[in-house]
PDB file of N, CA and C in Angstrom:
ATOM      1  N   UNK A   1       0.840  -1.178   0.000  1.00  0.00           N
ATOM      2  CA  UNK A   1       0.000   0.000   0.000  1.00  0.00           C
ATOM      3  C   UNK A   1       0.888   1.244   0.000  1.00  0.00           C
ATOM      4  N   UNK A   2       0.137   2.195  -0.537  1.00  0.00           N
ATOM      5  CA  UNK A   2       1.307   3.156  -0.982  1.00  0.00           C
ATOM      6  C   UNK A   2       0.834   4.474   0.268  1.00  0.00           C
ATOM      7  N   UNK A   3       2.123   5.343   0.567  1.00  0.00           N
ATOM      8  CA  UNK A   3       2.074   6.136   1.624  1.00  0.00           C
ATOM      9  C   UNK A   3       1.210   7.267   1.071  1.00  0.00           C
ATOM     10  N   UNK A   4       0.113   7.573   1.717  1.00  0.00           N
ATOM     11  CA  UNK A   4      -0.380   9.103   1.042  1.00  0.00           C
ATOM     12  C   UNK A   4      -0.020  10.612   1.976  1.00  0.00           C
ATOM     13  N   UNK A   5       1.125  10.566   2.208  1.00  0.00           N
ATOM     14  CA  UNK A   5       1.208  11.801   2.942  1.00  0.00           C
ATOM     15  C   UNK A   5       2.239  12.497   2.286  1.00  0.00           C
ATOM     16  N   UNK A   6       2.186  13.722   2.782  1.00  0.00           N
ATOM     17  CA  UNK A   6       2.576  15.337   1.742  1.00  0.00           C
ATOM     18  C   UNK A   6       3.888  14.596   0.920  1.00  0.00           C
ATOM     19  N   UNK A   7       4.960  13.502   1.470  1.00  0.00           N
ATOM     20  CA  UNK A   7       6.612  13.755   0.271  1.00  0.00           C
ATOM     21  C   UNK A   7       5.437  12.883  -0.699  1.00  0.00           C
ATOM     22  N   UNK A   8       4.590  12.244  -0.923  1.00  0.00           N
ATOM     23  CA  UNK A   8       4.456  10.798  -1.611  1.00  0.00           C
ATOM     24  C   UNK A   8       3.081  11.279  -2.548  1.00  0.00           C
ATOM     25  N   UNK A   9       3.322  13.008  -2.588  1.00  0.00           N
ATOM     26  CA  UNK A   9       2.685  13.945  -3.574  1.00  0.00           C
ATOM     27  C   UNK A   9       0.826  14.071  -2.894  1.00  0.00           C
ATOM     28  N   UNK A  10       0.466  14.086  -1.877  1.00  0.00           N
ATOM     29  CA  UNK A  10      -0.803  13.828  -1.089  1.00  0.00           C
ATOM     30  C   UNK A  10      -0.506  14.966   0.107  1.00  0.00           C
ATOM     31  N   UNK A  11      -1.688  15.822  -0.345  1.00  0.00           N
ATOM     32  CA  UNK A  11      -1.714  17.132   1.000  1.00  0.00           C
ATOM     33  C   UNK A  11      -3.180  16.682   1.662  1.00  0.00           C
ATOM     34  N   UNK A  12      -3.528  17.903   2.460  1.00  0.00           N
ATOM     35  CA  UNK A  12      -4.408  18.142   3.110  1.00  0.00           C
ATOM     36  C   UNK A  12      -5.245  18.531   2.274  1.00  0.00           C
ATOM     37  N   UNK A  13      -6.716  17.860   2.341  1.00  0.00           N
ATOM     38  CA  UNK A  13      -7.619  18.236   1.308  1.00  0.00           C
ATOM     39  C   UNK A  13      -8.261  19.713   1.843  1.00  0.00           C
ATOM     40  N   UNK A  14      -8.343  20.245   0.340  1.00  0.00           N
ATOM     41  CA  UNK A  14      -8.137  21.798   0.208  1.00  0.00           C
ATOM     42  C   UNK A  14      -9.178  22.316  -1.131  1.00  0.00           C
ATOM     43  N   UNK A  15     -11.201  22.490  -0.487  1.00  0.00           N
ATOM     44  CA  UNK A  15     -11.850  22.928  -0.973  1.00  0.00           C
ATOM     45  C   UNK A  15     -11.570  24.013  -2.263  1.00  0.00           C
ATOM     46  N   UNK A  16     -10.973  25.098  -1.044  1.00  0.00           N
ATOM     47  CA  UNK A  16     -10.617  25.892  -1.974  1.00  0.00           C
ATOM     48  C   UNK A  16     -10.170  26.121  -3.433  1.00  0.00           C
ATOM     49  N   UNK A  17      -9.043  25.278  -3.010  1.00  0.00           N
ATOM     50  CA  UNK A  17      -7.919  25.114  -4.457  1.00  0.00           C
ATOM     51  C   UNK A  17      -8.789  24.178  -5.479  1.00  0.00           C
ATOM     52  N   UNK A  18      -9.301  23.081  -4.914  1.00  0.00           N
ATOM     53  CA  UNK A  18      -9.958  22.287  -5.591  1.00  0.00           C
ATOM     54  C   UNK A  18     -11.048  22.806  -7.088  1.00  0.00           C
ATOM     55  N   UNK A  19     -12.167  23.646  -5.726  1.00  0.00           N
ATOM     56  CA  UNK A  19     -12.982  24.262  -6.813  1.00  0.00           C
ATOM     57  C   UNK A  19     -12.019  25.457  -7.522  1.00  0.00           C
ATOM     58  N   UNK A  20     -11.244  25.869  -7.244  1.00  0.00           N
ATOM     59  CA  UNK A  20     -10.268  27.267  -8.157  1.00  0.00           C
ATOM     60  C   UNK A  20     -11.129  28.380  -7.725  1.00  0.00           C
ATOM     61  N   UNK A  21     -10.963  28.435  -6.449  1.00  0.00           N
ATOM     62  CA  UNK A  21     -12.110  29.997  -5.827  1.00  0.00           C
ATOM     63  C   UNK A  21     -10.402  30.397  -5.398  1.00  0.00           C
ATOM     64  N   UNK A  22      -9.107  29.507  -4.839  1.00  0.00           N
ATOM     65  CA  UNK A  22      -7.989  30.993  -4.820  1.00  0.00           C
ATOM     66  C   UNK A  22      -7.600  32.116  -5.352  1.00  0.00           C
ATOM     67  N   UNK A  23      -7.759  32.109  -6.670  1.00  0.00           N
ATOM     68  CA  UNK A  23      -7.281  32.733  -7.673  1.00  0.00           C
ATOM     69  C   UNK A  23      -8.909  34.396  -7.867  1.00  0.00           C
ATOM     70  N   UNK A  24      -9.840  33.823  -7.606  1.00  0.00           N
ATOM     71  CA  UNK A  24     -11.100  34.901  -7.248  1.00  0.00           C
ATOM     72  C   UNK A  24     -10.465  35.609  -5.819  1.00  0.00           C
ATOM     73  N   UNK A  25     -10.328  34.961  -4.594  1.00  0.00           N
ATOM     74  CA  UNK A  25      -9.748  36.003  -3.953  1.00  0.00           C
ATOM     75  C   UNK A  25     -11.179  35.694  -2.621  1.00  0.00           C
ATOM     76  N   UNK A  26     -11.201  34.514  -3.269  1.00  0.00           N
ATOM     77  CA  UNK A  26     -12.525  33.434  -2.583  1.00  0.00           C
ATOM     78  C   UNK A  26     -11.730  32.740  -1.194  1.00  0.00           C
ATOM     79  N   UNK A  27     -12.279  32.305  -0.477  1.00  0.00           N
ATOM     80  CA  UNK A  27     -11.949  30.909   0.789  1.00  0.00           C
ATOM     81  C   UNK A  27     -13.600  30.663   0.801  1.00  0.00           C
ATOM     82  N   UNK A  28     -13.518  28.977   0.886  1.00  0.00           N
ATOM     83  CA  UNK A  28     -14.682  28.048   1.044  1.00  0.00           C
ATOM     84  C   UNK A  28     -14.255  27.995   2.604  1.00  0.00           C
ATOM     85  N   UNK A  29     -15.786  28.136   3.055  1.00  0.00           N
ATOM     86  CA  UNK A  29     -16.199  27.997   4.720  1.00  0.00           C
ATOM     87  C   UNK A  29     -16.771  27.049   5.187  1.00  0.00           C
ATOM     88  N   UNK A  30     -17.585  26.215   4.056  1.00  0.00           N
ATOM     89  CA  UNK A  30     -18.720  25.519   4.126  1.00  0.00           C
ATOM     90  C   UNK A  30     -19.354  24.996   2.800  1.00  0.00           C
ATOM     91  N   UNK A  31     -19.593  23.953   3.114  1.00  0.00           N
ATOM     92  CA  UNK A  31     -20.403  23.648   1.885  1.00  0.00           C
ATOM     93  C   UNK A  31     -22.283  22.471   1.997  1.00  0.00           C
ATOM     94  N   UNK A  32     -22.683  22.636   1.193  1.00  0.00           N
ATOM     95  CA  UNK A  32     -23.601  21.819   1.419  1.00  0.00           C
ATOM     96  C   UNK A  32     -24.158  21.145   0.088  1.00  0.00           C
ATOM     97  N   UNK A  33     -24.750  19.545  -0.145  1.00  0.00           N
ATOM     98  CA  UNK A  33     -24.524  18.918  -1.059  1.00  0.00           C
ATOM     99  C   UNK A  33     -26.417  18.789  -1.378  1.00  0.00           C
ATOM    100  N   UNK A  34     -27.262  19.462  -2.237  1.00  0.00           N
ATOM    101  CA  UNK A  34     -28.466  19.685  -2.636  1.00  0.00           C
ATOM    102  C   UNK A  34     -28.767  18.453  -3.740  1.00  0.00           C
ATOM    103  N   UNK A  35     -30.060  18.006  -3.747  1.00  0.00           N
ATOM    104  CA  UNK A  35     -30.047  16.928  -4.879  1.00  0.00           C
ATOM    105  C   UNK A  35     -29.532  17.551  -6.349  1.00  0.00           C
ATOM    106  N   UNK A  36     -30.132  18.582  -6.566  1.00  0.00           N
ATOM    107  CA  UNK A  36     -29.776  18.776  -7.837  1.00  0.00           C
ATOM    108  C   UNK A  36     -28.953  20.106  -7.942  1.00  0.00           C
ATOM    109  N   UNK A  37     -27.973  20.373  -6.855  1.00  0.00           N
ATOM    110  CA  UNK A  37     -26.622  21.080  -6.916  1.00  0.00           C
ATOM    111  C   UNK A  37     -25.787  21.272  -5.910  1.00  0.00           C
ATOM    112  N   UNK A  38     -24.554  21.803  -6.233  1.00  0.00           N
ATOM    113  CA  UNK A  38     -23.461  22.114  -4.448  1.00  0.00           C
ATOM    114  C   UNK A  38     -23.503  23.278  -4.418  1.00  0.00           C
ATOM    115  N   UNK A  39     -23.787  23.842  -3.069  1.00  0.00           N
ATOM    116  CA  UNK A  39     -23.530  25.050  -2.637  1.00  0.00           C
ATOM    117  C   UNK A  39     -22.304  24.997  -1.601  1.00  0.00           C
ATOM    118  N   UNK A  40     -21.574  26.344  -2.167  1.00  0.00           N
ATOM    119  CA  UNK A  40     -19.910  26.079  -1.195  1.00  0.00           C
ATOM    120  C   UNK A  40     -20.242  27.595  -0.792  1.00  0.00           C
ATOM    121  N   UNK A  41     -20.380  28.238   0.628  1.00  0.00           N
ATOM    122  CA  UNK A  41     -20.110  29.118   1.049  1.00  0.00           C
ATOM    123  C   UNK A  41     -19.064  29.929   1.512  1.00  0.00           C
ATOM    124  N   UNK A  42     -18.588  30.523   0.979  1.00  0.00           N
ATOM    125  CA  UNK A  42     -17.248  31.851   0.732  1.00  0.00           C
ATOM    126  C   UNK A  42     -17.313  32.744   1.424  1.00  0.00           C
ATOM    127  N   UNK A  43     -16.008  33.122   1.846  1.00  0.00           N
ATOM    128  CA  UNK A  43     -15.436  34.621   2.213  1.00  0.00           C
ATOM    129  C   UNK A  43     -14.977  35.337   1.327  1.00  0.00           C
ATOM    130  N   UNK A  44     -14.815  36.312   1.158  1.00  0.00           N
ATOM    131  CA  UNK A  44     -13.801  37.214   0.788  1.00  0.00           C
ATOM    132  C   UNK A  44     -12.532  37.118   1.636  1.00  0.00           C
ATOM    133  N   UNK A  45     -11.404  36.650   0.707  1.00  0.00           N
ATOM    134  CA  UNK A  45     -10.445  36.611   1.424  1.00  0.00           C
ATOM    135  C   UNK A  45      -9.838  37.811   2.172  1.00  0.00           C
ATOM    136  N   UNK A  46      -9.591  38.931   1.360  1.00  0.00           N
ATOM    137  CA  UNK A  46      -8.394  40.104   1.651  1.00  0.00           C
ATOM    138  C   UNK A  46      -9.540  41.008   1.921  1.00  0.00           C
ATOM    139  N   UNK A  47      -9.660  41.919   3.623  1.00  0.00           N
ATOM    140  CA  UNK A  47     -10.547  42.666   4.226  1.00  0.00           C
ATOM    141  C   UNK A  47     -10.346  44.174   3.717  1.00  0.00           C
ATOM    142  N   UNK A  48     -11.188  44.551   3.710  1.00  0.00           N
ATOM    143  CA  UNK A  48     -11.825  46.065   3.051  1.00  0.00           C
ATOM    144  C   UNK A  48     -11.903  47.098   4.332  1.00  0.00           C
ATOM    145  N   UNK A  49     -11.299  47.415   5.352  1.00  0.00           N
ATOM    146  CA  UNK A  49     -11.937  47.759   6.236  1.00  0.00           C
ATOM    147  C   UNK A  49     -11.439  49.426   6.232  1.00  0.00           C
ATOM    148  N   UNK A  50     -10.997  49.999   5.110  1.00  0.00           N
ATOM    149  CA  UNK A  50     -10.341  51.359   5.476  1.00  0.00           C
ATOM    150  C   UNK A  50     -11.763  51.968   5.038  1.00  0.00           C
ATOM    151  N   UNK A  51     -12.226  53.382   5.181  1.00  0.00           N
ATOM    152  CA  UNK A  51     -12.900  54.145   4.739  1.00  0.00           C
ATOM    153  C   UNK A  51     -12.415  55.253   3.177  1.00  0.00           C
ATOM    154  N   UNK A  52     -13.187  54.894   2.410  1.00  0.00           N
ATOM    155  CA  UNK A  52     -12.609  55.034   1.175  1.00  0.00           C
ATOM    156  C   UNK A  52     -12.799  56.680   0.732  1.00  0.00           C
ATOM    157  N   UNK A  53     -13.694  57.315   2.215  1.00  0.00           N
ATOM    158  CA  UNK A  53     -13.442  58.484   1.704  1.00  0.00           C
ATOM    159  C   UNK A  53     -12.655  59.416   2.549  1.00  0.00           C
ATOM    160  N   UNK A  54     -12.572  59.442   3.869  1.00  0.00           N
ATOM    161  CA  UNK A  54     -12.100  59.633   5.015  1.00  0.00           C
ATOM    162  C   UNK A  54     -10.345  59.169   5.091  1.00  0.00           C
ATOM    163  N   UNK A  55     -10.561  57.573   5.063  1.00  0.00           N
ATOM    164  CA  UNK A  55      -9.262  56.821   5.207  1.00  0.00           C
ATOM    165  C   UNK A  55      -9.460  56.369   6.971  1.00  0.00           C
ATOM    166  N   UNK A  56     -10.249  56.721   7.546  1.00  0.00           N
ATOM    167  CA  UNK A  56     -10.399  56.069   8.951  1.00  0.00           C
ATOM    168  C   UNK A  56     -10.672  54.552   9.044  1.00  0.00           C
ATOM    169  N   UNK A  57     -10.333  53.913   9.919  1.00  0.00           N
ATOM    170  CA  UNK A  57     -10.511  52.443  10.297  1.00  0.00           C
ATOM    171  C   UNK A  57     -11.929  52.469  10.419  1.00  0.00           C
ATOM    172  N   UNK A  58     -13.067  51.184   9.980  1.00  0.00           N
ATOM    173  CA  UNK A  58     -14.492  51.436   9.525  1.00  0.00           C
ATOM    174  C   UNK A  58     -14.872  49.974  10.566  1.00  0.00           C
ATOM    175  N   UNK A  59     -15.368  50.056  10.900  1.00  0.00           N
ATOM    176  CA  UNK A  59     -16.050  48.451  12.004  1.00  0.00           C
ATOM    177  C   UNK A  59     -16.988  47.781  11.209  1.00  0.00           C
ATOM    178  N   UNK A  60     -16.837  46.614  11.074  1.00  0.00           N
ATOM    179  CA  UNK A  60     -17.624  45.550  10.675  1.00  0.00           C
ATOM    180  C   UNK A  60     -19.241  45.916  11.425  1.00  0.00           C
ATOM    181  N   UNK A  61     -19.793  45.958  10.118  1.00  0.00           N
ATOM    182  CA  UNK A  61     -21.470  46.308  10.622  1.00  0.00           C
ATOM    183  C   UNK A  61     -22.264  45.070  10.988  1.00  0.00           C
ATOM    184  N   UNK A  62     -22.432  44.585   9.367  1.00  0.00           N
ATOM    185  CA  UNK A  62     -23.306  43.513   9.091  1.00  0.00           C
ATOM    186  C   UNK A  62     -22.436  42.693   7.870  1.00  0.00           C
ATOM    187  N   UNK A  63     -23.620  42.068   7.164  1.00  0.00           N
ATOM    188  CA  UNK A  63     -22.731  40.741   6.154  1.00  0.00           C
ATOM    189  C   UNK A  63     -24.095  40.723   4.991  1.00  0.00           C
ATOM    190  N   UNK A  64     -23.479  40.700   4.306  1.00  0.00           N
ATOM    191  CA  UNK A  64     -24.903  39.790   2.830  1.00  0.00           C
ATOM    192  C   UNK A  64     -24.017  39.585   2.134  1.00  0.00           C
ATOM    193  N   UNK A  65     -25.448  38.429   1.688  1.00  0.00           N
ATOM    194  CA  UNK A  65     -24.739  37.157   0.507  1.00  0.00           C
ATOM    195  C   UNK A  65     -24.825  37.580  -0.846  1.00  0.00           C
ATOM    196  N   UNK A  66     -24.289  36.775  -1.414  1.00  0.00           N
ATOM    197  CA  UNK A  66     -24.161  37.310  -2.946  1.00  0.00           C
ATOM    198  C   UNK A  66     -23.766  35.950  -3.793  1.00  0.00           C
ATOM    199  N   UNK A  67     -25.032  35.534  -4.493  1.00  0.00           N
ATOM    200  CA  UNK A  67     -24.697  34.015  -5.212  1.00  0.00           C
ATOM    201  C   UNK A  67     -24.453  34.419  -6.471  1.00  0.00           C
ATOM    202  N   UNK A  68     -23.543  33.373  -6.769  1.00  0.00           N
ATOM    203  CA  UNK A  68     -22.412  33.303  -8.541  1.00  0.00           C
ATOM    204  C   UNK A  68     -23.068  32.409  -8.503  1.00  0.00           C
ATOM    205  N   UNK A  69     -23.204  31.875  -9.830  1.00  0.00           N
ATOM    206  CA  UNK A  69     -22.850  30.305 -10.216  1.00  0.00           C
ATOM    207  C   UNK A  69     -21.535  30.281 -10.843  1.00  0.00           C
ATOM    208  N   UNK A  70     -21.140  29.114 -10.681  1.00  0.00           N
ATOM    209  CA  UNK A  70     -19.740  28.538 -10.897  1.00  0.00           C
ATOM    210  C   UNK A  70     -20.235  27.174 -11.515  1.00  0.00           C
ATOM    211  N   UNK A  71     -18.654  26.692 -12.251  1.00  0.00           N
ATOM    212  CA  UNK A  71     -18.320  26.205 -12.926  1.00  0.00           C
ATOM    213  C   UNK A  71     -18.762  24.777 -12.035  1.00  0.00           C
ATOM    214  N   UNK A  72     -19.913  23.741 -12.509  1.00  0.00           N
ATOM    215  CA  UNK A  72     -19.921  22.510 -12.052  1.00  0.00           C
ATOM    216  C   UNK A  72     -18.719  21.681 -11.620  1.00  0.00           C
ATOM    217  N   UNK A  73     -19.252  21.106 -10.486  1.00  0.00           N
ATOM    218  CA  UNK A  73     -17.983  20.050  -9.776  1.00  0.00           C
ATOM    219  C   UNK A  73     -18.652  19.081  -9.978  1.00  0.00           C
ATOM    220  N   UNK A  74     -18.468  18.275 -10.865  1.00  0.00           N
ATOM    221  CA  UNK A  74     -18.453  16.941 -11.548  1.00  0.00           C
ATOM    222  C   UNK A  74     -19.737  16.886 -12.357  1.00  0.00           C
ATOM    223  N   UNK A  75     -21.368  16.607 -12.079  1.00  0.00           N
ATOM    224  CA  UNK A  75     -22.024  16.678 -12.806  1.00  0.00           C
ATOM    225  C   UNK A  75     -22.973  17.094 -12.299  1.00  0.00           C
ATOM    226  N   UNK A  76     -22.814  18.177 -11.289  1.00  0.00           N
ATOM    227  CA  UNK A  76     -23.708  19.356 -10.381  1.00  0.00           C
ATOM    228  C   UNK A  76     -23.353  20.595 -10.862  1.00  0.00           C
ATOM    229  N   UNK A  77     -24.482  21.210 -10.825  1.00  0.00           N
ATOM    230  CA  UNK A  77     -24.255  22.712 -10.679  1.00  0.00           C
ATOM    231  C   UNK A  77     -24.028  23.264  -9.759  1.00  0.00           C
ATOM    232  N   UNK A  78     -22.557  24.265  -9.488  1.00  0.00           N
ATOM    233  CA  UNK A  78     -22.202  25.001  -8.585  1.00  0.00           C
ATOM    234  C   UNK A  78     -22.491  25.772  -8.290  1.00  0.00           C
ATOM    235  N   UNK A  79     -23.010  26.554  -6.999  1.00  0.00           N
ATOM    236  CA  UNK A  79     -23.768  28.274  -6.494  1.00  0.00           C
ATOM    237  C   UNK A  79     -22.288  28.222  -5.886  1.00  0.00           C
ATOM    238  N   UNK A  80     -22.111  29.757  -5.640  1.00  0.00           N
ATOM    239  CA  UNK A  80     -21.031  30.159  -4.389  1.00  0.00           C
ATOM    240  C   UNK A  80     -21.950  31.315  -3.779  1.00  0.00           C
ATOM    241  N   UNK A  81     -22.359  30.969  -2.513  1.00  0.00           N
ATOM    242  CA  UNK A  81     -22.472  31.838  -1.898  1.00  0.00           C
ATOM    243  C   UNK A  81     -21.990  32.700  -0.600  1.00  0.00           C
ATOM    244  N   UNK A  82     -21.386  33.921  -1.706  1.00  0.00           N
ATOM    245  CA  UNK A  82     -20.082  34.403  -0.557  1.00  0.00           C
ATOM    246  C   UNK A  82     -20.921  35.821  -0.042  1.00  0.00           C
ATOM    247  N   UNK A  83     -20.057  35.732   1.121  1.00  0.00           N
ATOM    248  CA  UNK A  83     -20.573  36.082   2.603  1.00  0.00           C
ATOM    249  C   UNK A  83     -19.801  37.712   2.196  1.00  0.00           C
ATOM    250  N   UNK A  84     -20.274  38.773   1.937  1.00  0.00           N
ATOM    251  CA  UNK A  84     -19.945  39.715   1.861  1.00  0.00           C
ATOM    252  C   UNK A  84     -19.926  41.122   3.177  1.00  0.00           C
ATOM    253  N   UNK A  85     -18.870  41.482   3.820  1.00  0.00           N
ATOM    254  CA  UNK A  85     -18.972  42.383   5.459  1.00  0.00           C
ATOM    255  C   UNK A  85     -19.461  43.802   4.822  1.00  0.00           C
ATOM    256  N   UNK A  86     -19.983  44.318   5.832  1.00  0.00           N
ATOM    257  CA  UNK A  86     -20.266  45.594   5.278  1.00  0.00           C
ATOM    258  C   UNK A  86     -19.796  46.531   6.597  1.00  0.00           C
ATOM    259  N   UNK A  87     -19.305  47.603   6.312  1.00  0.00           N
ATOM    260  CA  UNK A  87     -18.199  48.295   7.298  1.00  0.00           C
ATOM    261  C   UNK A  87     -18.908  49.428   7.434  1.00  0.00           C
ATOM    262  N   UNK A  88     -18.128  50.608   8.787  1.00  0.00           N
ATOM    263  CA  UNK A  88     -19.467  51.365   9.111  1.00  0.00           C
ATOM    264  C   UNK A  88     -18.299  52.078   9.500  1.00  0.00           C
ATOM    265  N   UNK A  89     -17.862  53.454   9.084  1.00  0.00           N
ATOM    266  CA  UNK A  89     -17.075  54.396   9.338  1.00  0.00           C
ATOM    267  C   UNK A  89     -17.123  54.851  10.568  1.00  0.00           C
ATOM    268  N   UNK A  90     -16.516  55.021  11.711  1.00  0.00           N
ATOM    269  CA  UNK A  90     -16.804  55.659  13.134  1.00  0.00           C
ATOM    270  C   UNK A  90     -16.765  56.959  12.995  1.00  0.00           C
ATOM    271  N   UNK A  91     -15.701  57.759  12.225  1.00  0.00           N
ATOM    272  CA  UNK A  91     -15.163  59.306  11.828  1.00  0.00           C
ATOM    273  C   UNK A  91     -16.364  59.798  11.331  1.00  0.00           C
ATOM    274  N   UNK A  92     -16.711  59.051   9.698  1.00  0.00           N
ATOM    275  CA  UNK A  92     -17.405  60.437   8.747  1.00  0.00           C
ATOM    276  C   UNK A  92     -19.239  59.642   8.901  1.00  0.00           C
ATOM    277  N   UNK A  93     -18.990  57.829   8.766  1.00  0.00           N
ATOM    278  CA  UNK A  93     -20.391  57.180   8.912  1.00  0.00           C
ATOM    279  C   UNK A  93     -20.496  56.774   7.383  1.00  0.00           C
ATOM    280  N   UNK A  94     -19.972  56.741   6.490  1.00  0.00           N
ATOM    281  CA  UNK A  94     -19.953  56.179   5.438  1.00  0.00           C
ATOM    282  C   UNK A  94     -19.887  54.706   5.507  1.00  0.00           C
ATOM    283  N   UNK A  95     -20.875  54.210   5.026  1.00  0.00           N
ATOM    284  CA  UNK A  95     -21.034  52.370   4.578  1.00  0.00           C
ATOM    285  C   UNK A  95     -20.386  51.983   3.369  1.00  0.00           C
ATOM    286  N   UNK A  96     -19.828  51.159   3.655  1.00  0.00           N
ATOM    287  CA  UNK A  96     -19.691  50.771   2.123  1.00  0.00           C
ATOM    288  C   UNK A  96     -19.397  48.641   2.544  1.00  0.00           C
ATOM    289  N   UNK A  97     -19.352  48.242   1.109  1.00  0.00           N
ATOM    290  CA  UNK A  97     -19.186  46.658   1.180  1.00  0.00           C
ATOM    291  C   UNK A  97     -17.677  46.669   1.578  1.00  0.00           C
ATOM    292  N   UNK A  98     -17.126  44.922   1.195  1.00  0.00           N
ATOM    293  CA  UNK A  98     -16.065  44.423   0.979  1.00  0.00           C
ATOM    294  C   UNK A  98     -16.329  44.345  -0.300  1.00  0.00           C
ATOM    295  N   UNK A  99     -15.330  44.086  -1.034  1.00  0.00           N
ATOM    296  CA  UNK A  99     -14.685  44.069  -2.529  1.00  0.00           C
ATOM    297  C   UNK A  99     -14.829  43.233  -3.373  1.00  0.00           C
ATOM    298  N   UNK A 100     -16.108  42.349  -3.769  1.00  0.00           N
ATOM    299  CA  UNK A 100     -15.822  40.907  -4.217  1.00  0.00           C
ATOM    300  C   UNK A 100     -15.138  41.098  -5.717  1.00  0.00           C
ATOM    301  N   UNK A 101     -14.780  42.194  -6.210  1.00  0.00           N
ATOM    302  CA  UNK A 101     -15.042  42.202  -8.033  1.00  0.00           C
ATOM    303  C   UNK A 101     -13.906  41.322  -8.430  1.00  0.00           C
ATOM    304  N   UNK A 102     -12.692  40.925  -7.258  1.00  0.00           N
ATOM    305  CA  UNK A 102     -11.953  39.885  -8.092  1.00  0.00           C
ATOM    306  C   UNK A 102     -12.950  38.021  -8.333  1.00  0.00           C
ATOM    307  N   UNK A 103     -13.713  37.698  -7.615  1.00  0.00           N
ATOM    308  CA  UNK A 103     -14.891  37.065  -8.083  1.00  0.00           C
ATOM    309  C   UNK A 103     -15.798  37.199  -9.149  1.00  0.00           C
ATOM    310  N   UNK A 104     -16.114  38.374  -9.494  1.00  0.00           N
ATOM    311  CA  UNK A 104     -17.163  38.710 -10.156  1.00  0.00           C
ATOM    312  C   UNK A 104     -17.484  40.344 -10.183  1.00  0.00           C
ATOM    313  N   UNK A 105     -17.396  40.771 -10.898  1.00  0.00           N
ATOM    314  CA  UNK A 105     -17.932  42.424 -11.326  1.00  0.00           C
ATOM    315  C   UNK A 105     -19.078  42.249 -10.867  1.00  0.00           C
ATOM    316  N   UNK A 106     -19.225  43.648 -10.462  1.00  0.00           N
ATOM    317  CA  UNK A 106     -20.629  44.429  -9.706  1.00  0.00           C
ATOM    318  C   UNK A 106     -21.906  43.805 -10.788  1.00  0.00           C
ATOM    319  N   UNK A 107     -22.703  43.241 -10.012  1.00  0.00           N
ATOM    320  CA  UNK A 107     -24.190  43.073 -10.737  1.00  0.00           C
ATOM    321  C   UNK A 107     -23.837  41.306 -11.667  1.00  0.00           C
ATOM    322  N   UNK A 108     -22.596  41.404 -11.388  1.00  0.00           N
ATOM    323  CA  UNK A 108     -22.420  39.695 -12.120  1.00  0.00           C
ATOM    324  C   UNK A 108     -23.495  38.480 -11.085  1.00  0.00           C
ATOM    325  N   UNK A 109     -23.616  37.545 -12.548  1.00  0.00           N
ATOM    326  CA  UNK A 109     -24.305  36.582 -11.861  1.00  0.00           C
ATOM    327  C   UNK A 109     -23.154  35.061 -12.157  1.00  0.00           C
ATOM    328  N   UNK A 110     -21.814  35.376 -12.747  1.00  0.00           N
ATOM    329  CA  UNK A 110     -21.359  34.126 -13.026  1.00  0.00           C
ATOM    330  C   UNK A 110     -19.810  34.553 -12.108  1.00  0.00           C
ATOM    331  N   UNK A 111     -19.414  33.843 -11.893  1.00  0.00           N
ATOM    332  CA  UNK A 111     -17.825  33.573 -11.068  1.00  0.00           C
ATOM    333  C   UNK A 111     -16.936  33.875 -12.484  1.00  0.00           C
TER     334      UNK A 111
END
């Protein structure tokens, strides 16, 4: 029997990389397996938290989702539904999101 650990080319299984959400700027949190599709729930990796008009440090308010479809994992259709923070300026009070557009441009419905 052959060794499956990291020299013998075998890592730690790794959602992420798997579905190719690293390269979006994605992390899988969760997933769940539907009869007729997978839903993998996402972060935004890299945090948004400056105030974009001010430049003050902004506090995590709230969160909404935002579903892509993605590219089927095997012979399901893929949703991603990533978990988007929404930040709350202490200085000026300006809201604004986190950043998904390396996922998907504003108003996109595909990954």
């Amino acid at each position: 029997m052959t060794d499956a650990t990291p020299p013998a080319g075998f890592g730690r299984p790794d959602l992420t990389a798997f579905a190719r959400l690293d390269g979006l700027g994605l992390s899988v949190i969760g997933q769940r397996l539907e009869p007729d599709r997978a839903v993998l729930a996402c972060r935004v990796v890299e945090p948004d938290q400056w105030c974009r008009r001010c430049g003050s440090e902004g506090a995590a308010r709230d969160t909404a989702i935002r579903r892509l479809a993605h590219e089927p994992l095997g012979w399901r259709p893929t949703v991603l539904e990533v978990v988007v923070r929404r930040y709350r300026c202490a200085d000026c009070g300006h809201v604004w999101r986190q950043d998904p557009s390396a996922a998907a441009e504003p108003r996109a419905k595909l990954s």
